[in-house]
PDB file of N, CA and C in Angstrom:
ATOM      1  N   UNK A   1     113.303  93.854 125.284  1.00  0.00           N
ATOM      2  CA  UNK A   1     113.802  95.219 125.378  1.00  0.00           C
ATOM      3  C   UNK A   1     115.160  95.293 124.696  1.00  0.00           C
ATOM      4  N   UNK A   2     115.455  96.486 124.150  1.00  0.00           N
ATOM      5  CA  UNK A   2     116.535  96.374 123.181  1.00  0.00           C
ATOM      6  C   UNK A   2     117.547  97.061 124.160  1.00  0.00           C
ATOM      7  N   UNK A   3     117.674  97.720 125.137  1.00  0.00           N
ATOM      8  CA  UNK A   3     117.998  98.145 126.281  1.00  0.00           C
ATOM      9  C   UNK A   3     117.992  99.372 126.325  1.00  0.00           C
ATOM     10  N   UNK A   4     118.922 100.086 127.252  1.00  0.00           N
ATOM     11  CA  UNK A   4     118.968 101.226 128.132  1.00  0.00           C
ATOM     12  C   UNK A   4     119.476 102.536 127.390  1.00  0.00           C
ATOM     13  N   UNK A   5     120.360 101.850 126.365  1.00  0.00           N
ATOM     14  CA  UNK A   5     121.120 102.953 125.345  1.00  0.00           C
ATOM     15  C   UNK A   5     120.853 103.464 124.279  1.00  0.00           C
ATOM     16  N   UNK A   6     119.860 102.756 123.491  1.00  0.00           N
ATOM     17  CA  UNK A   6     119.591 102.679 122.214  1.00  0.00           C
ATOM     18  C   UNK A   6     117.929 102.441 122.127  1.00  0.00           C
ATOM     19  N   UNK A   7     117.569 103.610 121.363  1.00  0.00           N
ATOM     20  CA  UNK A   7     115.667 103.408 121.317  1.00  0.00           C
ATOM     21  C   UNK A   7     115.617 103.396 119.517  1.00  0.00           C
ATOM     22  N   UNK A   8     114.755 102.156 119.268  1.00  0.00           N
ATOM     23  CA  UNK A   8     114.545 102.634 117.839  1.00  0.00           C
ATOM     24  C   UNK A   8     113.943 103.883 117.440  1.00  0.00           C
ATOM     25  N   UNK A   9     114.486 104.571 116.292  1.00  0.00           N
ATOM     26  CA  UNK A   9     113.625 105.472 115.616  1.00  0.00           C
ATOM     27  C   UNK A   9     113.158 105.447 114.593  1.00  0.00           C
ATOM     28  N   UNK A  10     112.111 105.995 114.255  1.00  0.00           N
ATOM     29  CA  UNK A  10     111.276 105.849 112.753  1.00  0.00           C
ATOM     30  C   UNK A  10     112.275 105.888 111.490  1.00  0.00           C
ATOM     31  N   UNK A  11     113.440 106.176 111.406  1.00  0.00           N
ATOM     32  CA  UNK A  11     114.273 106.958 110.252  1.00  0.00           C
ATOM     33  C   UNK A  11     114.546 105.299 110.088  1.00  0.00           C
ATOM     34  N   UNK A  12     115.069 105.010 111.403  1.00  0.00           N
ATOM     35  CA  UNK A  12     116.145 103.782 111.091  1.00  0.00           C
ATOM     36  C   UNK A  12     115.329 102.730 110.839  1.00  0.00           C
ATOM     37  N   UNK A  13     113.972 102.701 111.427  1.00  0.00           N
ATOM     38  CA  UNK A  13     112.996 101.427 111.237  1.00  0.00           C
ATOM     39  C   UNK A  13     112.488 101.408 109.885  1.00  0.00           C
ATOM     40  N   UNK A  14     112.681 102.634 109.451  1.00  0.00           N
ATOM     41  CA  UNK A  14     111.806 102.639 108.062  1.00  0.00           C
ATOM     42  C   UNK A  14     113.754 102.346 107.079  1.00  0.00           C
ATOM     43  N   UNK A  15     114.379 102.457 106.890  1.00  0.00           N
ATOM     44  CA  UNK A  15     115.379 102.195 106.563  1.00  0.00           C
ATOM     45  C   UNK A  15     115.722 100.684 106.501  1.00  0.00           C
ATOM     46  N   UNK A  16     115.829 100.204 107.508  1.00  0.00           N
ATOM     47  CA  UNK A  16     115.417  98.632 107.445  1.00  0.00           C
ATOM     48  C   UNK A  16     114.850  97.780 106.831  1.00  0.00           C
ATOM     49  N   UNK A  17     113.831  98.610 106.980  1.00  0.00           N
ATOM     50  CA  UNK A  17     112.426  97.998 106.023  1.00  0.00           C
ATOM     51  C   UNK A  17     112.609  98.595 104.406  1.00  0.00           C
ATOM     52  N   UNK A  18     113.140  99.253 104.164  1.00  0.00           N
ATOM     53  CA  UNK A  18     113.236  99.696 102.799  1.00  0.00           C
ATOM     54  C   UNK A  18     114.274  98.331 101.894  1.00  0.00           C
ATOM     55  N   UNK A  19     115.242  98.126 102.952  1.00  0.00           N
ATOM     56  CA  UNK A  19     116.245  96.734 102.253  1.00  0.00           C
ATOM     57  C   UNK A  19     115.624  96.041 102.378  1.00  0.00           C
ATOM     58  N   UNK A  20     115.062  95.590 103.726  1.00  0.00           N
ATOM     59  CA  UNK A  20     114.289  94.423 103.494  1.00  0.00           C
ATOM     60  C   UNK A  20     113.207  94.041 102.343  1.00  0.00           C
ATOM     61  N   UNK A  21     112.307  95.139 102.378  1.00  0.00           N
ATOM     62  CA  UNK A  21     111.078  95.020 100.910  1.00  0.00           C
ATOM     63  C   UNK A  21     112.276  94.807  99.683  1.00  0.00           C
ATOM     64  N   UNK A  22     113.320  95.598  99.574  1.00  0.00           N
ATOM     65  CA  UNK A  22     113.997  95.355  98.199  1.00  0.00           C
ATOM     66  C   UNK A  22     114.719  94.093  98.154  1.00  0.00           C
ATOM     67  N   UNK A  23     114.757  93.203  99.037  1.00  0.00           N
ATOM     68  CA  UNK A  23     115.586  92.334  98.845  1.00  0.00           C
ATOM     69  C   UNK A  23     113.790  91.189  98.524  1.00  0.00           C
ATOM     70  N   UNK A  24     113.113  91.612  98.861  1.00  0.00           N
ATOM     71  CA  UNK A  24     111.942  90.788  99.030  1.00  0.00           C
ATOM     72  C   UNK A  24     111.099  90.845  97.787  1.00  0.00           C
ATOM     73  N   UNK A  25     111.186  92.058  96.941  1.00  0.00           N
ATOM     74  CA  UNK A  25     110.678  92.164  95.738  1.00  0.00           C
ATOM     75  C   UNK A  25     112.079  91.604  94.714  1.00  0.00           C
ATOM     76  N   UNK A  26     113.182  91.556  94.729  1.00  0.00           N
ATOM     77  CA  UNK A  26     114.067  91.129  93.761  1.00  0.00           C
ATOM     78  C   UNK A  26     113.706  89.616  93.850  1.00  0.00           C
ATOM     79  N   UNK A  27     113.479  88.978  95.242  1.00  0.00           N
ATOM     80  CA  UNK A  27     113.133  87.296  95.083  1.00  0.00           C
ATOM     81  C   UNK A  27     111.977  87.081  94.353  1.00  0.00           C
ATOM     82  N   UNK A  28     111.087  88.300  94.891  1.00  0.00           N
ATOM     83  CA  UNK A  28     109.640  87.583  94.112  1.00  0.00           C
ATOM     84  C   UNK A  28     110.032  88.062  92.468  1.00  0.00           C
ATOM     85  N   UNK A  29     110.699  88.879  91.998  1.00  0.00           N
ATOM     86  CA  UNK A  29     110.663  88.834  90.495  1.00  0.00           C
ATOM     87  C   UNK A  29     110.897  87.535  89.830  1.00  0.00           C
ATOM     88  N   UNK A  30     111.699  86.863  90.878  1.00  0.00           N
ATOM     89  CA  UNK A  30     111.558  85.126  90.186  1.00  0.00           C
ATOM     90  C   UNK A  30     110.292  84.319  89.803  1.00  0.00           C
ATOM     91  N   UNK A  31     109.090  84.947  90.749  1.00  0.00           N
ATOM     92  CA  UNK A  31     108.137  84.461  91.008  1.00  0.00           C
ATOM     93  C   UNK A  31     107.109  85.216  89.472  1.00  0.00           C
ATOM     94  N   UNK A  32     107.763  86.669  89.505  1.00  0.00           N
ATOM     95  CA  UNK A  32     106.821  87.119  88.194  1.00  0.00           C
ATOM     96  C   UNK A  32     107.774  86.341  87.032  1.00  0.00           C
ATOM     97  N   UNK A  33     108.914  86.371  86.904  1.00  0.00           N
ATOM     98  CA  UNK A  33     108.806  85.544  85.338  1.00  0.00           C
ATOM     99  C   UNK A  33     108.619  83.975  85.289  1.00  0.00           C
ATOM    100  N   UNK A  34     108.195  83.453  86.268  1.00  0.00           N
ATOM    101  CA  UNK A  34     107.522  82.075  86.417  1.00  0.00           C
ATOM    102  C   UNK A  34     106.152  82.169  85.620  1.00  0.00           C
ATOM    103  N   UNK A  35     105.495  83.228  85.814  1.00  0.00           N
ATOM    104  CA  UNK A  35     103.936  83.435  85.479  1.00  0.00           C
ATOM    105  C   UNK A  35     104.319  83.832  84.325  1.00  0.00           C
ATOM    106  N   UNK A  36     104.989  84.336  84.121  1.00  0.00           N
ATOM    107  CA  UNK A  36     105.249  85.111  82.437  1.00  0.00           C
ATOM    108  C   UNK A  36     105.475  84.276  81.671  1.00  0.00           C
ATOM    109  N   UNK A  37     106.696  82.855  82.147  1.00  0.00           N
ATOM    110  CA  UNK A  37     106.919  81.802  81.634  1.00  0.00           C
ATOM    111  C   UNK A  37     105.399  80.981  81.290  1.00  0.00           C
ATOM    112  N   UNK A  38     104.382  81.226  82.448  1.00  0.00           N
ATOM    113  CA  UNK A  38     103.596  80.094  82.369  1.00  0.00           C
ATOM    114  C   UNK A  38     102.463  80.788  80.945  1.00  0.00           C
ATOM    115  N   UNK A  39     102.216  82.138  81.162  1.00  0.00           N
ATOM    116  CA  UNK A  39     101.469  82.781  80.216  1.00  0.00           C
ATOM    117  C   UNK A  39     101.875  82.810  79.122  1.00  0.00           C
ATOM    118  N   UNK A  40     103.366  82.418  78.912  1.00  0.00           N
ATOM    119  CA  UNK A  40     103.782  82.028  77.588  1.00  0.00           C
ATOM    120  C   UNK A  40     103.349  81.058  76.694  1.00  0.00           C
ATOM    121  N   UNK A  41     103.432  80.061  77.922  1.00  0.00           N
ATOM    122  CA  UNK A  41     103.112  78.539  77.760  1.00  0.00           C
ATOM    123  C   UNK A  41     101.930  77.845  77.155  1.00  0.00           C
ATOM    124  N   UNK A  42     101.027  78.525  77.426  1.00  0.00           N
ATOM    125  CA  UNK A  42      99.651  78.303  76.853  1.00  0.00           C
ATOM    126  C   UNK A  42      98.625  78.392  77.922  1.00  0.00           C
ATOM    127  N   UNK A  43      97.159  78.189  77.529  1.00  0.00           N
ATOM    128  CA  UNK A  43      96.221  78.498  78.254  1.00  0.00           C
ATOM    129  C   UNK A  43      96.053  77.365  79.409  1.00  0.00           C
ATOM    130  N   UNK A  44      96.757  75.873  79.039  1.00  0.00           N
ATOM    131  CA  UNK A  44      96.513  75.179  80.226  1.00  0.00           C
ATOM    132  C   UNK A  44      97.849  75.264  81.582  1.00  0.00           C
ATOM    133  N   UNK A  45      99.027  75.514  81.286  1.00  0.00           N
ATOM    134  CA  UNK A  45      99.639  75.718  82.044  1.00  0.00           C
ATOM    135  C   UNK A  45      99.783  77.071  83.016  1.00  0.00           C
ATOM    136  N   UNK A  46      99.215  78.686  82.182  1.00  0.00           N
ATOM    137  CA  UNK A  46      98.321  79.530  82.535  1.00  0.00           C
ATOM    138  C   UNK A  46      97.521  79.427  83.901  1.00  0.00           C
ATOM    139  N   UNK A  47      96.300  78.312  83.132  1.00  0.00           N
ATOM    140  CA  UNK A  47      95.371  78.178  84.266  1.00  0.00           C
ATOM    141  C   UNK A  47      96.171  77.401  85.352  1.00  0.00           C
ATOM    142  N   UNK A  48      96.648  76.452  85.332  1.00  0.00           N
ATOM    143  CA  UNK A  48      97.510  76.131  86.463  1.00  0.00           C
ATOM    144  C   UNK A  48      98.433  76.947  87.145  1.00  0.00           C
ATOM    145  N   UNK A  49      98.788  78.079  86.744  1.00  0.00           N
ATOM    146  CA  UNK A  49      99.482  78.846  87.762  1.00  0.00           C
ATOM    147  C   UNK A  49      98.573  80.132  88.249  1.00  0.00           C
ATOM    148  N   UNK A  50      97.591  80.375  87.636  1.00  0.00           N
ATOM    149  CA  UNK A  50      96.398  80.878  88.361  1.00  0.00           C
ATOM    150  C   UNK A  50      96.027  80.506  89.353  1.00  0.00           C
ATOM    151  N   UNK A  51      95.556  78.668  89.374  1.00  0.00           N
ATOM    152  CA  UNK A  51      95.087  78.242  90.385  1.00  0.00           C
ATOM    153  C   UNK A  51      95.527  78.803  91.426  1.00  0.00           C
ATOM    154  N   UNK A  52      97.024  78.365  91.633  1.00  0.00           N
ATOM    155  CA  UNK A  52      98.157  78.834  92.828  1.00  0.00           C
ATOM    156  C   UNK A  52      98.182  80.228  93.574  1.00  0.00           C
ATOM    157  N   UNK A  53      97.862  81.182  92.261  1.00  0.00           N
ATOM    158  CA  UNK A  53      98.133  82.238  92.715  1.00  0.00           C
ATOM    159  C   UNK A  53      96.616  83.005  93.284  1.00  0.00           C
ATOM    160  N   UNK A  54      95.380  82.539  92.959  1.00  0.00           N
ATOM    161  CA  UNK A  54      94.109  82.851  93.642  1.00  0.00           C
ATOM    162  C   UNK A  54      93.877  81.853  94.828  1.00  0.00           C
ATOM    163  N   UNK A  55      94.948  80.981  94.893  1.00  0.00           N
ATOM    164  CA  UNK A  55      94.392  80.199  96.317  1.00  0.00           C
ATOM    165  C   UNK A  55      94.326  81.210  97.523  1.00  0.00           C
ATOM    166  N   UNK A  56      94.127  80.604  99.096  1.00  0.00           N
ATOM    167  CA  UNK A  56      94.160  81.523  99.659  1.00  0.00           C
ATOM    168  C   UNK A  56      96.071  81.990 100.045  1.00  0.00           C
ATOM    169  N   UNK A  57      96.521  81.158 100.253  1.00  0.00           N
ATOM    170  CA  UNK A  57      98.203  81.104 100.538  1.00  0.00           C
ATOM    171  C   UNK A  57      98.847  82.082  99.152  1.00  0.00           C
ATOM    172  N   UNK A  58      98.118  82.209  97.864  1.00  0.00           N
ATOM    173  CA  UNK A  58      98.797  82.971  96.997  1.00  0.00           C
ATOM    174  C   UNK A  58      98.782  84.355  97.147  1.00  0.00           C
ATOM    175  N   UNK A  59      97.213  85.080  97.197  1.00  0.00           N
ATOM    176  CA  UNK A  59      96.484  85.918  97.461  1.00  0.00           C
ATOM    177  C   UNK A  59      97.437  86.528  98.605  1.00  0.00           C
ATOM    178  N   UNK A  60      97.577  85.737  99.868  1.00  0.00           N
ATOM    179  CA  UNK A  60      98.336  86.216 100.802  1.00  0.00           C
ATOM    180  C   UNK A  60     100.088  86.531 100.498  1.00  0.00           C
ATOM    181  N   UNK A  61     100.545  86.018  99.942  1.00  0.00           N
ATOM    182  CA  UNK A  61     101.602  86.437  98.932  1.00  0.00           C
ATOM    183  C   UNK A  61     101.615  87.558  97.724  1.00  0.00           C
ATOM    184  N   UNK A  62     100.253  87.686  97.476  1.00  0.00           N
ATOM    185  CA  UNK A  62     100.570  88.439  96.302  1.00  0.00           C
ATOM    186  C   UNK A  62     100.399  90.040  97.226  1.00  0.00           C
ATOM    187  N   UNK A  63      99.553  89.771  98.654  1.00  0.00           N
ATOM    188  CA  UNK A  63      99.052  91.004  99.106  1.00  0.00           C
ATOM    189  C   UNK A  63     100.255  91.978  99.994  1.00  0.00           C
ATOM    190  N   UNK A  64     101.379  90.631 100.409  1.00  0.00           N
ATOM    191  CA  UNK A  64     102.619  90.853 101.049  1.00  0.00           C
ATOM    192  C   UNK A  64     103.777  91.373  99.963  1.00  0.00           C
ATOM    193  N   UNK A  65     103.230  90.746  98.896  1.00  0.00           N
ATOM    194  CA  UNK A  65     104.366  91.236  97.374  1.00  0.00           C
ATOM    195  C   UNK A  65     103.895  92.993  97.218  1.00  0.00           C
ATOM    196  N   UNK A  66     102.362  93.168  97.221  1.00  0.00           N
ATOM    197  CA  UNK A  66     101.986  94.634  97.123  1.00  0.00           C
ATOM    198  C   UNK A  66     102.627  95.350  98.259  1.00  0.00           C
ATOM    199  N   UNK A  67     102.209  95.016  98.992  1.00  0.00           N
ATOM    200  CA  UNK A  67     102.470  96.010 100.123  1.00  0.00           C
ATOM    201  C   UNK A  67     104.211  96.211 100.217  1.00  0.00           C
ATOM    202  N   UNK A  68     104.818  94.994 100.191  1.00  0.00           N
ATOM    203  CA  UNK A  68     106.167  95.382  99.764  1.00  0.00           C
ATOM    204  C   UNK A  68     106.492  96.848  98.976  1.00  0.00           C
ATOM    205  N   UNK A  69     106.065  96.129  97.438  1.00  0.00           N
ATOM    206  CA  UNK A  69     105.923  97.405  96.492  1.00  0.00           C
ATOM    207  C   UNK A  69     105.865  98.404  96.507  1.00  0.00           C
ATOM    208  N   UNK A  70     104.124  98.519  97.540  1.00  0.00           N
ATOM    209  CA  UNK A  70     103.949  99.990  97.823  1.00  0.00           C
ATOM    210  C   UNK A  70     104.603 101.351  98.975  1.00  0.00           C
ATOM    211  N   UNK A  71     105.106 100.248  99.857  1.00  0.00           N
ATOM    212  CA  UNK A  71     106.180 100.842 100.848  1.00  0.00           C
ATOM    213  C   UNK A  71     107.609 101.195  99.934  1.00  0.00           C
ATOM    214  N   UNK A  72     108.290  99.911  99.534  1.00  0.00           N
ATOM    215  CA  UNK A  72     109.442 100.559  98.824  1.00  0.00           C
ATOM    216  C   UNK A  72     109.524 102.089  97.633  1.00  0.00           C
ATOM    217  N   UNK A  73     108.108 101.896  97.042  1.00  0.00           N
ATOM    218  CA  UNK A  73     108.304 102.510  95.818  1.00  0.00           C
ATOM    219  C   UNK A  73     107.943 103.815  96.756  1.00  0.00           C
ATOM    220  N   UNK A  74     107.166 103.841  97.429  1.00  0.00           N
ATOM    221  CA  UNK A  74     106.905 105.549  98.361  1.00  0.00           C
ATOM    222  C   UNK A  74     108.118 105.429  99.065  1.00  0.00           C
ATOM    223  N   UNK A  75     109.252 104.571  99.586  1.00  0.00           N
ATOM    224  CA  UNK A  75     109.709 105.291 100.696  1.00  0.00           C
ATOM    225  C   UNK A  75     111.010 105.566  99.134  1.00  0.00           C
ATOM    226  N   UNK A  76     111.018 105.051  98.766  1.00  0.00           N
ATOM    227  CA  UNK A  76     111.846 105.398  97.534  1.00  0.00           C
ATOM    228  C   UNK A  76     112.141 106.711  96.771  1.00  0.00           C
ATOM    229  N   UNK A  77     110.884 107.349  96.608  1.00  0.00           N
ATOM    230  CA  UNK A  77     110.537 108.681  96.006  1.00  0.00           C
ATOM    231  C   UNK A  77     111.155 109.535  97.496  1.00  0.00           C
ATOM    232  N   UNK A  78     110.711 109.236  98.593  1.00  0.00           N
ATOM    233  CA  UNK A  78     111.238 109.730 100.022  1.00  0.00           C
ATOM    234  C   UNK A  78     113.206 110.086 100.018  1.00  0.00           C
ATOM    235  N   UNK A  79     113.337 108.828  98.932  1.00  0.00           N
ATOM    236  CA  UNK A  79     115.004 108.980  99.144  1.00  0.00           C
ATOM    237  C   UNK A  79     115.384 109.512  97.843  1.00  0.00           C
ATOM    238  N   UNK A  80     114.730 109.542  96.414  1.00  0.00           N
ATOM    239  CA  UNK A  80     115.347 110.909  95.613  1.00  0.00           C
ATOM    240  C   UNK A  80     115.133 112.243  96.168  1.00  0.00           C
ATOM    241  N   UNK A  81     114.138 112.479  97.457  1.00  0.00           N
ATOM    242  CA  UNK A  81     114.064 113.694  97.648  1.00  0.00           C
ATOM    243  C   UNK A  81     115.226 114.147  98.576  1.00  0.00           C
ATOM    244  N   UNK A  82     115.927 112.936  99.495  1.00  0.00           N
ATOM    245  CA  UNK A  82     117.088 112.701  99.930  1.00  0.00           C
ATOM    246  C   UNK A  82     117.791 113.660  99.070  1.00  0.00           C
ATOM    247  N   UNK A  83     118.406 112.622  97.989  1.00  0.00           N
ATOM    248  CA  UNK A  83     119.532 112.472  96.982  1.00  0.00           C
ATOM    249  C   UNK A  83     119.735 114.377  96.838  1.00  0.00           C
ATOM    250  N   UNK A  84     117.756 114.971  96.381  1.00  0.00           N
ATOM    251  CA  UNK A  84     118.437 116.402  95.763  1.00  0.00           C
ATOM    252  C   UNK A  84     118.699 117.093  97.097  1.00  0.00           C
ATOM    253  N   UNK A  85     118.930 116.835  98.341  1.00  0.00           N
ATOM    254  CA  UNK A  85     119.634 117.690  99.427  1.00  0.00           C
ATOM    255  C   UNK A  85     117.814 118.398 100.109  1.00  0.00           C
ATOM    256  N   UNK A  86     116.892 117.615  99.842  1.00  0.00           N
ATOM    257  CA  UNK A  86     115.784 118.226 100.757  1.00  0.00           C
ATOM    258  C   UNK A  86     115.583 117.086 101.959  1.00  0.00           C
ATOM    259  N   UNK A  87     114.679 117.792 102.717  1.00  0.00           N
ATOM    260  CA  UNK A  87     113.904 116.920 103.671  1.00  0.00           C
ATOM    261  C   UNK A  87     114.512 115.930 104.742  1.00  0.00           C
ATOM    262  N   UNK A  88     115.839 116.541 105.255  1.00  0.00           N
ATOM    263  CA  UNK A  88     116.829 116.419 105.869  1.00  0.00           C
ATOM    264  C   UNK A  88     116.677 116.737 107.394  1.00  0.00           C
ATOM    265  N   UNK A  89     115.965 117.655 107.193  1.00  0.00           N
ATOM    266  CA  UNK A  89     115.563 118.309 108.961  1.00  0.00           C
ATOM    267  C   UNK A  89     114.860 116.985 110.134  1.00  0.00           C
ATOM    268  N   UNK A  90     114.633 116.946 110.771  1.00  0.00           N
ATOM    269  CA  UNK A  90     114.253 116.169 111.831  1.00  0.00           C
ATOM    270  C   UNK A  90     112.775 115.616 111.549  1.00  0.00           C
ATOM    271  N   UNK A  91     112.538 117.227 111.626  1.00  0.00           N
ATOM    272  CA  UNK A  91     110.619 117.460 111.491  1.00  0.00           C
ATOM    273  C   UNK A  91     110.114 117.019 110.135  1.00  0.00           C
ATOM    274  N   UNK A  92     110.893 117.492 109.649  1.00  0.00           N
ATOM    275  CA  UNK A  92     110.605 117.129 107.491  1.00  0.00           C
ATOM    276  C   UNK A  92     110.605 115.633 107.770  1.00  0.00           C
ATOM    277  N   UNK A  93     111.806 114.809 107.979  1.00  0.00           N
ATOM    278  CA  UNK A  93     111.899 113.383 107.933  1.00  0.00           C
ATOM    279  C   UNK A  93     111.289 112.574 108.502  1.00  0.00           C
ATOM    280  N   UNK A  94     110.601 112.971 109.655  1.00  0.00           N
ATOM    281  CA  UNK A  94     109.389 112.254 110.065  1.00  0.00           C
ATOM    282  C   UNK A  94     108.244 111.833 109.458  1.00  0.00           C
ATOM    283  N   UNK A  95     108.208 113.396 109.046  1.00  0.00           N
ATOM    284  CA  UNK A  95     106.635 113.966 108.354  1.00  0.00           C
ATOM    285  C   UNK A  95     106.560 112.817 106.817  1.00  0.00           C
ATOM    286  N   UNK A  96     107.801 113.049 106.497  1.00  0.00           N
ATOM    287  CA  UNK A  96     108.134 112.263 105.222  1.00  0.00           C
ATOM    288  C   UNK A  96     107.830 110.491 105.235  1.00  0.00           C
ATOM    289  N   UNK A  97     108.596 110.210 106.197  1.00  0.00           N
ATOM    290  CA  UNK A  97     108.374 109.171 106.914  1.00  0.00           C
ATOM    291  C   UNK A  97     106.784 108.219 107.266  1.00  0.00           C
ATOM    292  N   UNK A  98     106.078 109.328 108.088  1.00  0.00           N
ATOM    293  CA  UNK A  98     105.065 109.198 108.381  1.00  0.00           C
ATOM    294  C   UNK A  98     104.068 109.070 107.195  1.00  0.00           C
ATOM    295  N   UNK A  99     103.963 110.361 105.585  1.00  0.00           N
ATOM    296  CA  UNK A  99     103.711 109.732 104.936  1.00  0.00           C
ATOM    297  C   UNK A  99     103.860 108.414 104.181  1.00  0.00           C
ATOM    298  N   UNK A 100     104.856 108.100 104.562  1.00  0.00           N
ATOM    299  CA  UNK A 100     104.952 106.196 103.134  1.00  0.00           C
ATOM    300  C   UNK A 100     104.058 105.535 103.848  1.00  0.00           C
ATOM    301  N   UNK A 101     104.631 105.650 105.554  1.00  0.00           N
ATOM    302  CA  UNK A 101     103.635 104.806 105.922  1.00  0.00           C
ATOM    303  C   UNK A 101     101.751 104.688 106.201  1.00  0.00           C
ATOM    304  N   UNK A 102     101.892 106.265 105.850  1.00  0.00           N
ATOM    305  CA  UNK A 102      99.750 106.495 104.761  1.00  0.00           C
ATOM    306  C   UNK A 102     100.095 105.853 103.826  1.00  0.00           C
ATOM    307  N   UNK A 103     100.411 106.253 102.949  1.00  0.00           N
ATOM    308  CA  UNK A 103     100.568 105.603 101.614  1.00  0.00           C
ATOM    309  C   UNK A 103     100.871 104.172 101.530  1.00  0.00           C
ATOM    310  N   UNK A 104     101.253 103.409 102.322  1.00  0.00           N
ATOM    311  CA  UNK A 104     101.724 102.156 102.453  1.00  0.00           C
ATOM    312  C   UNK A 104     100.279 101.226 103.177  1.00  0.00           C
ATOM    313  N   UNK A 105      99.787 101.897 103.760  1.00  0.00           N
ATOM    314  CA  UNK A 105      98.272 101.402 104.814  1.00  0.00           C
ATOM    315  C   UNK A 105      97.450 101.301 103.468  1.00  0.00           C
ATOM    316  N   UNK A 106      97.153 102.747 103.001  1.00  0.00           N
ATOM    317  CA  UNK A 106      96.294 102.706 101.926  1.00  0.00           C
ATOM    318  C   UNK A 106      96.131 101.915 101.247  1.00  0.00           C
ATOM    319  N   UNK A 107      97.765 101.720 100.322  1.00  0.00           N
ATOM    320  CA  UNK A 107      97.770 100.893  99.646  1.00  0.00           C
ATOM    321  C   UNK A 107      97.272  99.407  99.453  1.00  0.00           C
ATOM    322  N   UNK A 108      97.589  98.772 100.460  1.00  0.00           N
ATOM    323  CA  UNK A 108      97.416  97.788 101.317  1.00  0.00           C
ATOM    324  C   UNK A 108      96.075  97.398 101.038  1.00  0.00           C
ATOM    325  N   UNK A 109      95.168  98.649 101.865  1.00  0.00           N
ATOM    326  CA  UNK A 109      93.620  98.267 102.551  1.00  0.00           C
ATOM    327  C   UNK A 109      93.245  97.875 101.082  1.00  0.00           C
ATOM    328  N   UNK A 110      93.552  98.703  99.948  1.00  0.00           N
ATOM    329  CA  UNK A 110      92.730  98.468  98.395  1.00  0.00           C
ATOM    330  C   UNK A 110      93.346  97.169  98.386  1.00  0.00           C
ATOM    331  N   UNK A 111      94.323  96.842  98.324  1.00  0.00           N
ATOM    332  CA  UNK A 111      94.373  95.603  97.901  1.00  0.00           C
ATOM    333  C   UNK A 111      94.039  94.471  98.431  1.00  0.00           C
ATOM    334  N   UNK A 112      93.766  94.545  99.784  1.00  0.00           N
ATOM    335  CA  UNK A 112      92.700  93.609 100.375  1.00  0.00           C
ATOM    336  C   UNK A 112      91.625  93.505 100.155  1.00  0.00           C
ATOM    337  N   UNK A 113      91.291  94.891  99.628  1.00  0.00           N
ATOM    338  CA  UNK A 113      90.045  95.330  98.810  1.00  0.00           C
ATOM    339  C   UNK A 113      89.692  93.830  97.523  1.00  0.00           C
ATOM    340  N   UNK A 114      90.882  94.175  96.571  1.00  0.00           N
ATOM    341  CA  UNK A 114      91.081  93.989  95.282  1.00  0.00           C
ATOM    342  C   UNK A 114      91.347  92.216  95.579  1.00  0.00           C
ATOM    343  N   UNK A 115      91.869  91.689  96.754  1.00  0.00           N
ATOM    344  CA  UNK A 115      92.301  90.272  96.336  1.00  0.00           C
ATOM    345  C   UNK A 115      91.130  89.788  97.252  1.00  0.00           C
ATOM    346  N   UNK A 116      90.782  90.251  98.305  1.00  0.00           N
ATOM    347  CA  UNK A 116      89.783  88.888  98.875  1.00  0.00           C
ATOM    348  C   UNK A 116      87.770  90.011  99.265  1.00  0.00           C
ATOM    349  N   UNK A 117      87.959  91.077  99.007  1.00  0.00           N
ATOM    350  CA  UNK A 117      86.561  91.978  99.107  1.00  0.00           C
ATOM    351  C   UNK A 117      85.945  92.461  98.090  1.00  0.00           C
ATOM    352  N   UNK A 118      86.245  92.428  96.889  1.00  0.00           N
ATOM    353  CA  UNK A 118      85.906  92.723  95.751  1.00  0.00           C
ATOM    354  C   UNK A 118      84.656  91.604  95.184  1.00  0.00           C
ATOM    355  N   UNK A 119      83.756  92.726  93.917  1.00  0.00           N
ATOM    356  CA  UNK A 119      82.913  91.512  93.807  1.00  0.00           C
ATOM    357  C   UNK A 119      83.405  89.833  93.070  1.00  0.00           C
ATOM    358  N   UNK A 120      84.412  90.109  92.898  1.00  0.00           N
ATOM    359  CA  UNK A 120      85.187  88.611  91.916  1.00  0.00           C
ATOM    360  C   UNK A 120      86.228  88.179  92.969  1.00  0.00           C
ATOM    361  N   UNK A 121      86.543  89.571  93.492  1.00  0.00           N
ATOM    362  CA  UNK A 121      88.574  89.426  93.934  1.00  0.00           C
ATOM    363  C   UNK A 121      89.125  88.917  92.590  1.00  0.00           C
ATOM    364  N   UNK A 122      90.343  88.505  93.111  1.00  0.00           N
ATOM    365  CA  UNK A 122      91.477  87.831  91.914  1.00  0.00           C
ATOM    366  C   UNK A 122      91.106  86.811  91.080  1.00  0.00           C
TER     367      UNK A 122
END
């Protein structure tokens, strides 16, 4: 229990989570120019970082890297609408709110879709 004074709210939980995904997608960009490095490299070092990344431990990384993505980049658009002075009200910011996190589920389910339900997956 976080106690008696203080209840989380959606504004601040989703706020949290917005640094957190951005601090979590700036690490993994290390991780995309590794692959970029390796696709540079040629077709056998390529396939070796394929391997990694269709295992099951990658897949699960790459699906935590999306969903990152897809939360930041929606709750993102949420905060230029900030910036021009809308969607400020209580009710608006929920509603707002409440969408990333559709848009963030969605996102998600396809890509569970796309990495382990698909007829190939990754």
């Amino acid at each position: 229990m976080i106690g008696p004074y203080y209840r989380p709210q959606l504004t601040s939980m989703l706020s949290i989570t917005h640094r957190a995904t951005g601090v979590a997608l700036a690490v993994a960009s290390l991780g995309l120019a590794l692959w970029l490095t390796a696709l540079a490299s040629g077709a056998g070092t390529y396939g070796r970082a394929m391997v990694y990344a269709t295992s099951p431990i990658g897949r699960v990384l790459l699906l935590g890297l999306g969903a990152s993505l897809a939360f930041h980049f929606a709750d993102g658009i949420r905060h230029l609408f900030w910036d021009a002075g809308r969607g400020f009200e209580i009710k608006s910011a929920y509603a707002s709110g409440y969408a990333v996190l559709a848009f963030t589920a969605l996102a998600v389910l396809g890509l569970i879709w796309l990495l382990f339900l698909g007829e190939r997956g990754l």
